[in-house]
Protein backbone atom coordinates (compact mmCIF):
# COMPACT_ATOMS: atom_id res chain seq x y z
CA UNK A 1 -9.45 -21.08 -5.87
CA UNK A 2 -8.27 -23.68 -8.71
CA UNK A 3 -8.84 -27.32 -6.62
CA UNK A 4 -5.61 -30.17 -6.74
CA UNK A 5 -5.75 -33.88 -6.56
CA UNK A 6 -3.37 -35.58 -4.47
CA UNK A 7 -1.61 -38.55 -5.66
CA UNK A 8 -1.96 -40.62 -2.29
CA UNK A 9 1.79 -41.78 -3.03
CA UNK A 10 3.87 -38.31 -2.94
CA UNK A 11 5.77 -37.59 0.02
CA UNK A 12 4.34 -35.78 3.06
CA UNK A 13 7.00 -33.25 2.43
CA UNK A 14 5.30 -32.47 -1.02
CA UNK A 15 1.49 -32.08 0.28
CA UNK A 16 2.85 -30.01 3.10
CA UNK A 17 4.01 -27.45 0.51
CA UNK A 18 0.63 -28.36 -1.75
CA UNK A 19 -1.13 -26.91 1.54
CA UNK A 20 0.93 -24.18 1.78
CA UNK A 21 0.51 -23.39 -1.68
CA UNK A 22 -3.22 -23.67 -1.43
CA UNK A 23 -2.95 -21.39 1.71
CA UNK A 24 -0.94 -18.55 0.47
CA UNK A 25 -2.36 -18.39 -3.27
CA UNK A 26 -5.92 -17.43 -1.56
CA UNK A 27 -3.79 -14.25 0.49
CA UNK A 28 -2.40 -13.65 -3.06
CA UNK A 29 -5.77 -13.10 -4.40
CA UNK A 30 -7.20 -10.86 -1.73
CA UNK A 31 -4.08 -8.43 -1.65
CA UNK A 32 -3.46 -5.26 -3.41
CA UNK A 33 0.13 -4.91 -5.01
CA UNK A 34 1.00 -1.92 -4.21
CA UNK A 35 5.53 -2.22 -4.58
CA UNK A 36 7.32 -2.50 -7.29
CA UNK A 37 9.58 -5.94 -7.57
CA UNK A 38 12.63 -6.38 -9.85
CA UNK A 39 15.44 -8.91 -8.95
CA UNK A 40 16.72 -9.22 -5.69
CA UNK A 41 13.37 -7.64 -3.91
CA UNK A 42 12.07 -9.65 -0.64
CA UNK A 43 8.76 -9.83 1.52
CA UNK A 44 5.33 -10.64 1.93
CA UNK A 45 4.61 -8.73 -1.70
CA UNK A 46 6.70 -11.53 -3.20
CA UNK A 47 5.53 -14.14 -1.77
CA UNK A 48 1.63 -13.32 -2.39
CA UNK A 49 3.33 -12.74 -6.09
CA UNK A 50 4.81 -16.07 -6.41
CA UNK A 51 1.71 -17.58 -4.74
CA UNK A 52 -0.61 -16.29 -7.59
CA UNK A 53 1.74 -17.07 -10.35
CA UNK A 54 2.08 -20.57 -8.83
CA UNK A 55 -1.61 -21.37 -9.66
CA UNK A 56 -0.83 -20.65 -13.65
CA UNK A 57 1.54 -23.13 -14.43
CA UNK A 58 2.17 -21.80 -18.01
CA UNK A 59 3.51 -18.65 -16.13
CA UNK A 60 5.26 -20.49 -13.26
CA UNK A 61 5.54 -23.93 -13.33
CA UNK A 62 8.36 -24.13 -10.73
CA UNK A 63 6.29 -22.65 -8.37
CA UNK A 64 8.64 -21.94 -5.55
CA UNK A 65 7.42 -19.44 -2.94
CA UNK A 66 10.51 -18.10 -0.71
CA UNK A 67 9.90 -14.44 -1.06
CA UNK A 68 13.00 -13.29 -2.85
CA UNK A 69 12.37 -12.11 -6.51
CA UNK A 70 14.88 -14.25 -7.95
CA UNK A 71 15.53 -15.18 -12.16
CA UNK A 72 12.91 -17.72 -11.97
CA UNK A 73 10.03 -15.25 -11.04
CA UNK A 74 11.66 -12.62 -13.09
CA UNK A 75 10.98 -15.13 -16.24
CA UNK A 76 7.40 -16.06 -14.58
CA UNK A 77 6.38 -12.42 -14.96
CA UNK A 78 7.59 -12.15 -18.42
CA UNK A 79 5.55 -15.15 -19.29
CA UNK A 80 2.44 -13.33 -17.77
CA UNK A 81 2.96 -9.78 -19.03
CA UNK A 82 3.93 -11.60 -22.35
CA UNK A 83 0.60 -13.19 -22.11
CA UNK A 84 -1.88 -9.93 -21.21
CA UNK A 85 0.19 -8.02 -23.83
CA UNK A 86 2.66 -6.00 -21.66
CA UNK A 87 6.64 -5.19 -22.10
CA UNK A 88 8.28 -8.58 -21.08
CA UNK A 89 10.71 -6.96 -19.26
CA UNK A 90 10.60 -9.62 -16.46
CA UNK A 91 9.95 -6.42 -13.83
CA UNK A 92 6.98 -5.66 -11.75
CA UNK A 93 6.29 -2.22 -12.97
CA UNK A 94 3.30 0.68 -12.57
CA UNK A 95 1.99 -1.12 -15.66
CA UNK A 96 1.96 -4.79 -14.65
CA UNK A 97 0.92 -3.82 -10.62
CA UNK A 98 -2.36 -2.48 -12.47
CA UNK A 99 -2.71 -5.48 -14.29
CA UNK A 100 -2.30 -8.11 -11.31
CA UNK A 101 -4.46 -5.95 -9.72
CA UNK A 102 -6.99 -6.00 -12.13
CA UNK A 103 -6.67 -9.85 -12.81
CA UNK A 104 -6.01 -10.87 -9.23
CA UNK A 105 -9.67 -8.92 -9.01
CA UNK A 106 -11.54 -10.38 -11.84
CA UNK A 107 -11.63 -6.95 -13.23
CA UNK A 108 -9.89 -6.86 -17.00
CA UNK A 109 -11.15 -5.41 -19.18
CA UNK A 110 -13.89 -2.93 -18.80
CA UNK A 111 -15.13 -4.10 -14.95
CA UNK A 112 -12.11 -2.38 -13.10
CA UNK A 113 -12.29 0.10 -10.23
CA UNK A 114 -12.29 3.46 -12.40
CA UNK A 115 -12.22 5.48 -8.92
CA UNK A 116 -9.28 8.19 -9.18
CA UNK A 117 -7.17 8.52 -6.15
CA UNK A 118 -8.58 11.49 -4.00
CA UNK A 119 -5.99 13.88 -3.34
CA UNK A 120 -5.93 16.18 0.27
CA UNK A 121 -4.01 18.16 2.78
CA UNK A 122 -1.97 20.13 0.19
CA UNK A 123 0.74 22.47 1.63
CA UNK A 124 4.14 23.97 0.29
CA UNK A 125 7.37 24.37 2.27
CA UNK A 126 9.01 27.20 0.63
CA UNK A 127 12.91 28.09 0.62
CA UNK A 128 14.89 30.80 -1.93
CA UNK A 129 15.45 28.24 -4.15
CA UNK A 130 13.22 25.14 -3.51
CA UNK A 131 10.17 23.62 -2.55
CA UNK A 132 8.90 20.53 -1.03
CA UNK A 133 5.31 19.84 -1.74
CA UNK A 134 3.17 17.61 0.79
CA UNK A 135 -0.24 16.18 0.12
CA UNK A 136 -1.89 12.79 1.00
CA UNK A 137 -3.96 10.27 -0.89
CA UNK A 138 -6.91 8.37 0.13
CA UNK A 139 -5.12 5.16 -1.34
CA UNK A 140 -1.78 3.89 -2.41
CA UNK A 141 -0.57 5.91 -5.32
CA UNK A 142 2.37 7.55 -6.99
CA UNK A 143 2.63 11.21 -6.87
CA UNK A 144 4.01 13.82 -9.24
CA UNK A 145 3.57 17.68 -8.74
CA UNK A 146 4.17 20.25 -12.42
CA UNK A 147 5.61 23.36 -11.64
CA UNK A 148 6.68 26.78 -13.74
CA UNK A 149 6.81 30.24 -13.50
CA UNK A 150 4.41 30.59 -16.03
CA UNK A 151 0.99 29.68 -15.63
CA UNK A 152 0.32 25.70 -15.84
CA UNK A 153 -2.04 24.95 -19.07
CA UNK A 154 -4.07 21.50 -18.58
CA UNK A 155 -5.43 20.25 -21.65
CA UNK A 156 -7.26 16.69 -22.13
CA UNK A 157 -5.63 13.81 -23.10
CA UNK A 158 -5.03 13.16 -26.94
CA UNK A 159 -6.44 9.91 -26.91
CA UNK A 160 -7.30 6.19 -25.67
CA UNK A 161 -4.23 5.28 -23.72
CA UNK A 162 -2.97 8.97 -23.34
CA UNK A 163 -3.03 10.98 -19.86
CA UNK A 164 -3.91 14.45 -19.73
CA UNK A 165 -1.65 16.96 -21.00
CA UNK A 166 0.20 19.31 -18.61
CA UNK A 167 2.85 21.72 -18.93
CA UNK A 168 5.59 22.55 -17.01
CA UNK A 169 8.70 20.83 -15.08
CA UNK A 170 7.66 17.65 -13.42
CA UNK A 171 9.47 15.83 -10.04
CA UNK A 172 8.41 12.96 -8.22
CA UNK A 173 9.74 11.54 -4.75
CA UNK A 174 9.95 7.99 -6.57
CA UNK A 175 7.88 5.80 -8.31
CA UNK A 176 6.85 3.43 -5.14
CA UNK A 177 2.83 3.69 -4.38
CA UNK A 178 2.22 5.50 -0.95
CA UNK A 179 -0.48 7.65 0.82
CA UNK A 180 1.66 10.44 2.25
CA UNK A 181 4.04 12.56 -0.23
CA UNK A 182 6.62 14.51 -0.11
CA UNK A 183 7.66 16.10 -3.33
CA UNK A 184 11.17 18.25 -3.10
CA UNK A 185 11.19 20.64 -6.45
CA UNK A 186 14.74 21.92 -6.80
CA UNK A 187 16.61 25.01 -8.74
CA UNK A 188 14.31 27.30 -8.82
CA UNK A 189 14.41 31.07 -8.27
CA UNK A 190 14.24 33.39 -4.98
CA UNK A 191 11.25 35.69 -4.59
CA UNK A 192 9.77 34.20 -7.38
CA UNK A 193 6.07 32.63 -7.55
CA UNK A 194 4.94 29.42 -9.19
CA UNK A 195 2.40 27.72 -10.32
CA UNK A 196 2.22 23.73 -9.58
CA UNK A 197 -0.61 21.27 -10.33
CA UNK A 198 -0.44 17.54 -8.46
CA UNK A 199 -1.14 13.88 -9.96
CA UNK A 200 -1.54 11.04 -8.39
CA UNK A 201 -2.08 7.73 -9.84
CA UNK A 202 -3.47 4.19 -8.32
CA UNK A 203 -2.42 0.90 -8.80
CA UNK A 204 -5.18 0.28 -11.25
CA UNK A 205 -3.60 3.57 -13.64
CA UNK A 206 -6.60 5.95 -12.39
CA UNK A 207 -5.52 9.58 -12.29
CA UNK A 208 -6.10 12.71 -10.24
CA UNK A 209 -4.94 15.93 -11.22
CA UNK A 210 -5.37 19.29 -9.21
CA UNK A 211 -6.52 22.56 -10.04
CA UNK A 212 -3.13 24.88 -10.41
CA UNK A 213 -2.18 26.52 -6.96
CA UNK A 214 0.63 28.46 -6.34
CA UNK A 215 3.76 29.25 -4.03
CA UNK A 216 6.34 31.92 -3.53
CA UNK A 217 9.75 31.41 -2.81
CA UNK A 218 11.50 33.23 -0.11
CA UNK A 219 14.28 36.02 -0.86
């Protein structure tokens, strides 16, 4: 934790909130981001938020913690995806939650937790002409499930920075990070089987995929 001086001079009021500062920025460094912010969001994830960016002045020199995700922070995150070479879109995204992670960790660049989410307790709730796929994750992650009539082809990813390829029709419940999923897949045909794959991905960007499995629709 970055040490202050106190000018003996300043206000109680102002070392009160020094303390506080102080206080909350070491909770800011031992939690994991797991929500996505954007303005107008509240709680505790904002406030361990504004308590980390409060440390780097030339991200947040305001440094106001209230737990509301107001214009100020939204600028504040700019300034610090701006600086680590992300979109500036003033958001707390999959993206930047990996990279406050990572930083918040003393992990960039290369010393990161590479661990995949491990993904269990698959099942498929079948109707004529949906599904809802449930599986849980050993962490916080989002969740997608691929689905087709046609048999799923997985194919490596083309590159540094790419995921693996997949075929197929993708749905997600939403992009918030959880451990339990429910996955509703939509439109599709009675009496008709399909193949679906999973992926989940951490807050760090680590990936699990599945090995294709399949359901049937009812008539």
């Amino acid at each position: 934790m970055r040490s202050l001086s106190l000018n003996l001079r300043v206000a109680a009021g102002a070392i009160a909130v020094t303390a506080f500062l102080l206080a909350t920025s070491a909770h800011a460094q031992s939690i994991i981001f797991t929500t996505q912010m954007d303005i107008g969001t509240r709680g505790a994830e904002v406030t361990a938020l504004q308590s980390y960016l409060a440390t780097k002045t030339d991200f947040y020199g305001e440094g106001l913690v209230t737990g509301y995700f107001g214009p100020l922070t939204s600028a504040a995150v700019a300034r610090f995806q701006t600086f680590y070479g992300l979109p500036a879109v003033g958001r707390v995204g999959p993206l930047t939650l990996a990279k406050l992670n990572a930083v918040i960790s003393g992990n960039v660049g290369g010393g990161a937790d590479t661990s995949a989410p491990v993904i269990f307790g698959t099942s498929a709730a079948t109707a004529n002409a949906s599904a809802t796929i449930h599986f849980g994750t050993n962490e916080m992650a989002t969740g997608k499930v691929f689905y087709s009539a046609v048999p799923i082809i997985l194919s490596e990813s083309a590159g540094v920075g790419f995921g693996p390829l997949v075929t197929g029709t993708s749905a997600m419940t939403d992009t918030n990070f959880r451990v339990s999923h429910d996955v509703m897949l939509s439109g599709l045909a009675p009496s008709t089987t399909y193949f679906y794959v999973i992926q989940a991905i951490d807050a760090r960007g680590n990936l699990n995929l599945t090995w294709p499995a399949t359901f049937r629709t009812t008539p």
